[in-house]
N, C-alpha and C. Protein backbone atom coordinates (compact mmCIF):
# COMPACT_ATOMS: atom_id res chain seq x y z
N UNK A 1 0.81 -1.19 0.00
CA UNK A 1 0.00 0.00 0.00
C UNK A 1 0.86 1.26 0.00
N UNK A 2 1.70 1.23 0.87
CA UNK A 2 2.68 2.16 0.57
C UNK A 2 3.24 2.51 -0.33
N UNK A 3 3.82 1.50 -1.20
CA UNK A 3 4.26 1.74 -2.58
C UNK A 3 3.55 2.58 -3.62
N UNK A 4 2.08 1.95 -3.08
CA UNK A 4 1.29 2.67 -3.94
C UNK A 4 0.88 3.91 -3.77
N UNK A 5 1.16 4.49 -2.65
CA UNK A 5 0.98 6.12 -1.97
C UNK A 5 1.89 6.86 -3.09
N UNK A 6 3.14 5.89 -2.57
CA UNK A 6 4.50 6.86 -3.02
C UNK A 6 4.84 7.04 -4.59
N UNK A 7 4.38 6.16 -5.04
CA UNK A 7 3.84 5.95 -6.46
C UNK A 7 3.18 7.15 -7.29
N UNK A 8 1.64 7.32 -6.39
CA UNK A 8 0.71 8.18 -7.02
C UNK A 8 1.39 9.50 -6.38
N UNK A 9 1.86 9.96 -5.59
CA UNK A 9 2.68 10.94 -4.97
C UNK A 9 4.00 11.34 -6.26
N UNK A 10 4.84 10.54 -6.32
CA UNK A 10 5.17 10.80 -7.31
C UNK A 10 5.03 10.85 -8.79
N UNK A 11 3.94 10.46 -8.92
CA UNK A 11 3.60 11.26 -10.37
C UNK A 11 2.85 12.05 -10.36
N UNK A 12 1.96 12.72 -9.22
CA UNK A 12 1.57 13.89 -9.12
C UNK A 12 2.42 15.22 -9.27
N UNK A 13 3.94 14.71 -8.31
CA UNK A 13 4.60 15.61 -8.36
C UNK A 13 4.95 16.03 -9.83
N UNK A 14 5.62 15.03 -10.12
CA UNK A 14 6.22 15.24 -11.46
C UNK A 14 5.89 16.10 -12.23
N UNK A 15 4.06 15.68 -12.01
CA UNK A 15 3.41 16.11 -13.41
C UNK A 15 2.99 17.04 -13.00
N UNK A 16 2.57 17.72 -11.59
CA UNK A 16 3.01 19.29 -11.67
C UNK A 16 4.31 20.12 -12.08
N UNK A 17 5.35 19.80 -12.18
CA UNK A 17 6.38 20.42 -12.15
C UNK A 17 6.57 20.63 -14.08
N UNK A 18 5.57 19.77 -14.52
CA UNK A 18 5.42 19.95 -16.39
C UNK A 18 5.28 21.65 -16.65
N UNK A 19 5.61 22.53 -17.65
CA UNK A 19 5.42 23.21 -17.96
C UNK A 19 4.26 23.45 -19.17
N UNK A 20 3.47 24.01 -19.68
CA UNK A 20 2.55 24.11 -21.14
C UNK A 20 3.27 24.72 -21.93
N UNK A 21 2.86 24.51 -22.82
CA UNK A 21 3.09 25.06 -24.46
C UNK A 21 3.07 26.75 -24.12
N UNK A 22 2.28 27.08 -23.63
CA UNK A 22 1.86 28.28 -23.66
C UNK A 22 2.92 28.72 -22.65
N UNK A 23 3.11 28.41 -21.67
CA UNK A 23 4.15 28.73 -20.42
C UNK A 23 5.47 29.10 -21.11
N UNK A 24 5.59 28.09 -21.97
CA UNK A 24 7.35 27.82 -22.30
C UNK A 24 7.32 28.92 -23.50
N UNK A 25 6.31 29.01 -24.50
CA UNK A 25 6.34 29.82 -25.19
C UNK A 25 6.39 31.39 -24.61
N UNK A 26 5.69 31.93 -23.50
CA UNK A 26 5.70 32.96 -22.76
C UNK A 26 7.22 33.08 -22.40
N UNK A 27 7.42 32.38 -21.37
CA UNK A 27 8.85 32.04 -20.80
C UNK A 27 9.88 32.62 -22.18
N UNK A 28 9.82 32.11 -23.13
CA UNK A 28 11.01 31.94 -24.12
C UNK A 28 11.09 33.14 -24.71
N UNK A 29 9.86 33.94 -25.09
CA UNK A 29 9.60 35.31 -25.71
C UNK A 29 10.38 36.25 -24.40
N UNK A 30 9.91 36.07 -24.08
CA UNK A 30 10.68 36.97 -22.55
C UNK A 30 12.19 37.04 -22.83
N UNK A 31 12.50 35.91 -22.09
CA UNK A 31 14.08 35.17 -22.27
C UNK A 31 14.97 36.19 -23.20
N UNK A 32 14.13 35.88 -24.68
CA UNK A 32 15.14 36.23 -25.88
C UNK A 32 15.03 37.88 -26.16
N UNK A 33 14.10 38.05 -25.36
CA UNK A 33 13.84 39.79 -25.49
C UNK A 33 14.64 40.46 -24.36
N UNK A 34 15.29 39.71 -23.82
CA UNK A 34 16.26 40.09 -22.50
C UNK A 34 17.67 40.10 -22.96
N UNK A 35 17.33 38.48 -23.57
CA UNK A 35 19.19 38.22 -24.03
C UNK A 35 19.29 38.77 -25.04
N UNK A 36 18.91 39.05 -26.41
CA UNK A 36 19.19 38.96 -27.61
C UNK A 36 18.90 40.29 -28.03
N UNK A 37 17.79 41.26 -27.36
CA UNK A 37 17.10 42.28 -27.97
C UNK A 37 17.80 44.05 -27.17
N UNK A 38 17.64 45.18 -27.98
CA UNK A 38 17.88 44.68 -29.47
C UNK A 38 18.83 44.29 -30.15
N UNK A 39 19.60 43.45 -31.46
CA UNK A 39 20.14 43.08 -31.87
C UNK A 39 20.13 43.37 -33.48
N UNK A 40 21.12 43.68 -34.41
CA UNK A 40 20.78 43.79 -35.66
C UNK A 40 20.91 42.41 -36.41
N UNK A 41 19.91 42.46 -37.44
CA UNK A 41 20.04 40.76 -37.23
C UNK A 41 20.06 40.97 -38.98
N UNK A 42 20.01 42.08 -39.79
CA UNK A 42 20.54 42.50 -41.19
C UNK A 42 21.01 43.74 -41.79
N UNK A 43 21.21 44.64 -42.02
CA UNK A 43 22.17 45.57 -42.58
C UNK A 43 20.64 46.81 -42.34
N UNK A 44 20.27 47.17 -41.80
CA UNK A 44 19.01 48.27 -41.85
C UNK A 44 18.17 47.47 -41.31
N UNK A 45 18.54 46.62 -40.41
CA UNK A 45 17.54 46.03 -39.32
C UNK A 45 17.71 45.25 -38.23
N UNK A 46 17.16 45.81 -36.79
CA UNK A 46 17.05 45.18 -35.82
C UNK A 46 15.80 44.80 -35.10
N UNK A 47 15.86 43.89 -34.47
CA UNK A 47 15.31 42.99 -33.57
C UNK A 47 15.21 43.69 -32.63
N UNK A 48 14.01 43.99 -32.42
CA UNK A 48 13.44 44.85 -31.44
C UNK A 48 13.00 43.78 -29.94
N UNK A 49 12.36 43.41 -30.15
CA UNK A 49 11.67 42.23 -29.30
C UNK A 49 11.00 40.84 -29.47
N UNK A 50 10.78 40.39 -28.68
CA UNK A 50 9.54 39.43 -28.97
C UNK A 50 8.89 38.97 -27.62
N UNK A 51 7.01 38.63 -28.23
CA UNK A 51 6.23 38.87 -27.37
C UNK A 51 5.32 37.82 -27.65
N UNK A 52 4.61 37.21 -26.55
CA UNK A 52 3.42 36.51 -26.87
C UNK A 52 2.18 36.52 -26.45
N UNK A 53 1.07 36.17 -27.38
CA UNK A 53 -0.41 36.61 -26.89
C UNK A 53 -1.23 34.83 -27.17
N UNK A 54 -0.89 35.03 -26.18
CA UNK A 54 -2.37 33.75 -24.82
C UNK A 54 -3.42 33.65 -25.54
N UNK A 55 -3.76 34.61 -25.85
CA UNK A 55 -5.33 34.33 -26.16
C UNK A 55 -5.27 34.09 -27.50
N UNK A 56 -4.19 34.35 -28.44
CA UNK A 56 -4.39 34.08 -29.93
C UNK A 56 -3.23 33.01 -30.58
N UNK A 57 -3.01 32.36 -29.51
CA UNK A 57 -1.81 31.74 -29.68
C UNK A 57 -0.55 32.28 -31.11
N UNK A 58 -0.47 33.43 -30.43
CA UNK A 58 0.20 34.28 -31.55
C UNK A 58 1.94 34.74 -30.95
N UNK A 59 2.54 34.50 -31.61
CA UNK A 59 3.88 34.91 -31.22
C UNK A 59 4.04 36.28 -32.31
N UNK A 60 5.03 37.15 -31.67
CA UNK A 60 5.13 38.73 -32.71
C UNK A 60 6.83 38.63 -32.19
N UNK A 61 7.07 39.39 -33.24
CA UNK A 61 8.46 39.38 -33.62
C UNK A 61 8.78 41.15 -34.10
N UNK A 62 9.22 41.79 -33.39
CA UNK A 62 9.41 43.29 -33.82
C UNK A 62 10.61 43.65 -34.18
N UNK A 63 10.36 44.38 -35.52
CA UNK A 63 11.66 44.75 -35.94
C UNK A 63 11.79 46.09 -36.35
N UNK A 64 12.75 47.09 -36.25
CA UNK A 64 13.20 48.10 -36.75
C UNK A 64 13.40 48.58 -37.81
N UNK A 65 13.16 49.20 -38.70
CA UNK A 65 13.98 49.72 -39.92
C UNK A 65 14.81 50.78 -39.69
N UNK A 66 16.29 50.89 -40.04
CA UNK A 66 17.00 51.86 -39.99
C UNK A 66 17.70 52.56 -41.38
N UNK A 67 18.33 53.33 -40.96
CA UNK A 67 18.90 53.75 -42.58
C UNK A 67 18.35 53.78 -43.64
N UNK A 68 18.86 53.09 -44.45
CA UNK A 68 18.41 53.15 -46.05
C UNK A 68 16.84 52.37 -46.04
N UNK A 69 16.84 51.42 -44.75
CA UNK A 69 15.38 50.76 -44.79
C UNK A 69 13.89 51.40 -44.69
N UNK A 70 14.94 52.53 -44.02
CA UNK A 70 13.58 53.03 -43.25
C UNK A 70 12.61 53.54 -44.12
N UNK A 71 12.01 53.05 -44.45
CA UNK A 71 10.97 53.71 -45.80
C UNK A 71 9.90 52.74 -46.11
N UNK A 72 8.86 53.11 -46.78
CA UNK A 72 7.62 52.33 -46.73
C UNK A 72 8.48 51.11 -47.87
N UNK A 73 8.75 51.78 -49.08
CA UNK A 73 9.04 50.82 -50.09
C UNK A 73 10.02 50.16 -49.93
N UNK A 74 10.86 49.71 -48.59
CA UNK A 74 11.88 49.16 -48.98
C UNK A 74 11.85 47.63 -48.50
N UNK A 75 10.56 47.09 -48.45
CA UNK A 75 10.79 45.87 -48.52
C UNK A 75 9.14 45.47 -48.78
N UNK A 76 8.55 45.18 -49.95
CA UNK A 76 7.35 45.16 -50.97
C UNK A 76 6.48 43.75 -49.83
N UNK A 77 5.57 44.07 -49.74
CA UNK A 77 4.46 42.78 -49.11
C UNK A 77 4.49 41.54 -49.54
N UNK A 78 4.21 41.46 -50.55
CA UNK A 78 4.44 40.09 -50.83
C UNK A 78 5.45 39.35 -50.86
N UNK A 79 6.89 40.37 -51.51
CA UNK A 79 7.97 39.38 -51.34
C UNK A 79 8.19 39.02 -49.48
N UNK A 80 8.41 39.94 -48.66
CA UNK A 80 8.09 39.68 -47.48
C UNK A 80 7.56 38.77 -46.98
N UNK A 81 6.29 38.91 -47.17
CA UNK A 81 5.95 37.32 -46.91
C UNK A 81 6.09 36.38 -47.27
N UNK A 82 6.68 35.93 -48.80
CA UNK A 82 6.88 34.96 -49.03
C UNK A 82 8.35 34.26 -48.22
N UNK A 83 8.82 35.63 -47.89
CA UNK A 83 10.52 35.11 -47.60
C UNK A 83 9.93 34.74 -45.97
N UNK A 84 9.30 35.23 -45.36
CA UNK A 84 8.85 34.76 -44.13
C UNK A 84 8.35 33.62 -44.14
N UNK A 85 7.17 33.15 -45.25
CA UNK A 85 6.95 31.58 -45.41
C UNK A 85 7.47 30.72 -45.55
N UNK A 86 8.83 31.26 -46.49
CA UNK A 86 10.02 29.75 -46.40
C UNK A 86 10.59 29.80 -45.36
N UNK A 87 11.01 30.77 -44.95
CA UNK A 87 11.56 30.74 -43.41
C UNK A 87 11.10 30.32 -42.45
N UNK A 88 9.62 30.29 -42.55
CA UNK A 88 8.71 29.66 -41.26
C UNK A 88 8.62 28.30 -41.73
N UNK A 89 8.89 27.62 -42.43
CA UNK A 89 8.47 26.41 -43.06
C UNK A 89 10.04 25.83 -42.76
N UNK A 90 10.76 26.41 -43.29
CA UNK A 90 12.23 25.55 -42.93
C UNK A 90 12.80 25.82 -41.30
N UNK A 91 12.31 26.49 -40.24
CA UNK A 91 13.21 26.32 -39.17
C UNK A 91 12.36 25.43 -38.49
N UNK A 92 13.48 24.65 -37.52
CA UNK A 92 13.00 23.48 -36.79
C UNK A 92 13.34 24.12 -35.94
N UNK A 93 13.33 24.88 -34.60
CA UNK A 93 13.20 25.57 -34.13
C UNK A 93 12.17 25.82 -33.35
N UNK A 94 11.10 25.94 -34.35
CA UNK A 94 9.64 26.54 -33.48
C UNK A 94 9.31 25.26 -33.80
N UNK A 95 9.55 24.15 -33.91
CA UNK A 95 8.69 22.58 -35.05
C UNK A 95 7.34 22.84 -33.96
N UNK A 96 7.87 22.87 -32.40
CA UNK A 96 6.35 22.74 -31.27
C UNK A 96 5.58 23.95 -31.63
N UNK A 97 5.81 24.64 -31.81
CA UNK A 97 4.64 25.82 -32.09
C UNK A 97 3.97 25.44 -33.37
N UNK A 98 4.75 25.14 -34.46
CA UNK A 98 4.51 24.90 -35.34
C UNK A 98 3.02 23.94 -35.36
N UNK A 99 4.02 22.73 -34.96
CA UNK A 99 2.47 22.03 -34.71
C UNK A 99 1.62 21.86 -34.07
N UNK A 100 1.80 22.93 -33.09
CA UNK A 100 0.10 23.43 -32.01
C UNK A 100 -0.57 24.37 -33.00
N UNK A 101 0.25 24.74 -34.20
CA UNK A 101 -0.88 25.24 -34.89
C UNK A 101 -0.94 26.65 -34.56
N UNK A 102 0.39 27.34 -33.73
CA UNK A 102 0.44 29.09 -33.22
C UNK A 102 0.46 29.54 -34.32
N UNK A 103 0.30 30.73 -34.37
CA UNK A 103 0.55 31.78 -35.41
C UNK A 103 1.92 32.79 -35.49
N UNK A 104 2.19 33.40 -35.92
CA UNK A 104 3.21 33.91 -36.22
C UNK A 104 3.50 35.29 -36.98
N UNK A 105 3.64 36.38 -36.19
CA UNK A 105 3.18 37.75 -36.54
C UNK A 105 4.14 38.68 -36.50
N UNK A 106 4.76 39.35 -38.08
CA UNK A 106 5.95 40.50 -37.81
C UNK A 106 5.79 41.47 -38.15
N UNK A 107 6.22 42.15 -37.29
CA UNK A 107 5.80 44.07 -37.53
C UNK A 107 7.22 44.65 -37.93
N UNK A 108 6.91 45.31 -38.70
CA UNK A 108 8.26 46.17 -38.89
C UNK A 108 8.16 47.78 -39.25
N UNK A 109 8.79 48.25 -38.35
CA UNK A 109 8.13 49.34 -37.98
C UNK A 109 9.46 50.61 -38.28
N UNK A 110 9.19 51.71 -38.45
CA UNK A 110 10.40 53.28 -38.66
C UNK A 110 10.64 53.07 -37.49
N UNK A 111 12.77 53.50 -37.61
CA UNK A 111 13.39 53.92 -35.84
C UNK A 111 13.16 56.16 -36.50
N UNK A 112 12.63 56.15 -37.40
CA UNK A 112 12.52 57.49 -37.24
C UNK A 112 11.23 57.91 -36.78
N UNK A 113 9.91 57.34 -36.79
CA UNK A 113 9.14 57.48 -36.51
C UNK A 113 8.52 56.33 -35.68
N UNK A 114 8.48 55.75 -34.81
CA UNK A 114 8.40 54.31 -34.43
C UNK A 114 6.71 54.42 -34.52
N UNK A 115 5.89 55.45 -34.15
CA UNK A 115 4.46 54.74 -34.68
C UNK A 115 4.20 54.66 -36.17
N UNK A 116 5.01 54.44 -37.04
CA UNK A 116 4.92 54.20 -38.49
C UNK A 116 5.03 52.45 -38.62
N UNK A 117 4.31 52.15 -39.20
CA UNK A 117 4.31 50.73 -39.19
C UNK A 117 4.42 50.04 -40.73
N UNK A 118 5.86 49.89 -41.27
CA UNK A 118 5.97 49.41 -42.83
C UNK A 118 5.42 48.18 -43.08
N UNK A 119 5.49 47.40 -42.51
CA UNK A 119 4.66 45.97 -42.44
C UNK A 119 4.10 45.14 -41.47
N UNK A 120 3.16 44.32 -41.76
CA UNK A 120 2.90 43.79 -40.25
C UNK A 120 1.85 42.65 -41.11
N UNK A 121 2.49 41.50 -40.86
CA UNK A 121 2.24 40.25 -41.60
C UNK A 121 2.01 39.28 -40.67
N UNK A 122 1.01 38.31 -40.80
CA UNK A 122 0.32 37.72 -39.94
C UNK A 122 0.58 36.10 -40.53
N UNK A 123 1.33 34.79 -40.08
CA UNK A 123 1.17 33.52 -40.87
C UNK A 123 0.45 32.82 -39.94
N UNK A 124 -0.71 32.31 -40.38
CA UNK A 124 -1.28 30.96 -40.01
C UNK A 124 -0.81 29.38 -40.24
N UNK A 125 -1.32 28.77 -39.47
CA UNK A 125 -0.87 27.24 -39.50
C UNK A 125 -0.84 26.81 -40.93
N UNK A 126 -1.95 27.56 -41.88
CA UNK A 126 -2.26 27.45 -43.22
C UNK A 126 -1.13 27.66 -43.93
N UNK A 127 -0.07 28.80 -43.60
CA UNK A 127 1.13 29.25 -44.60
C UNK A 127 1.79 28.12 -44.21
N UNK A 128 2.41 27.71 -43.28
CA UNK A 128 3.32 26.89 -43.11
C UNK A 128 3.48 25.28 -43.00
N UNK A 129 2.60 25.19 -43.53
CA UNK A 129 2.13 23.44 -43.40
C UNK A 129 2.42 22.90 -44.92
């Protein structure tokens, strides 16, 4: 009988001490917006932050335009997204978000005007599957 206390005791514990999808994803947005941010991560652009929203299982990814970027036309919608779709499709990386089916949302925004917003592209489970 005892065994069996210590048994169900320990996998209670355990399996409180599990983290969610949603936790680790929170947790990790944080994390990398501490360590990493901001960071230039291409020649007229940095990595502003990253953030996540609970209720839309949505991860956002903010980025800067500087210099020569900073301008509405300097990086066209569609190609944008498409280069974001192969990119979301080839990193293994997010594979768990991926297949909970989160979403995936980048803003890219003027460092001369920061409420100017040059793009802001939204991928569903649909783009990347």
């Amino acid at each position: 009988m005892k065994k069996v206390i210590l048994f169900v005791l320990a996998t209670l514990i355990l399996g409180a001490c599990q983290e969610s999808l949603e936790d680790k994803c929170a947790r990790e947005c944080v994390e990398f917006t501490k360590r990493k941010c901001p960071s230039a991560i291409a020649q007229d652009m940095i990595v502003d932050s990253m953030t996540f929203d609970r209720a839309s299982h949505t991860i956002h990814y903010y980025y800067k335009l500087t210099g020569a970027s900073d301008r509405p036309d300097a990086y066209p919608k569609d190609q944008a997204r498409d280069a974001l779709k192969n990119a979301l499709k080839n990193t293994t990386q997010l594979m768990a978000y991926k297949e909970a089916g989160y979403n995936f949302r980048y803003i890219y925004y003027s460092e001369k005007n920061p409420q100017t917003t040059y793009l802001d592209i939204l991928l569903t489970e649909k783009d990347y599957q």
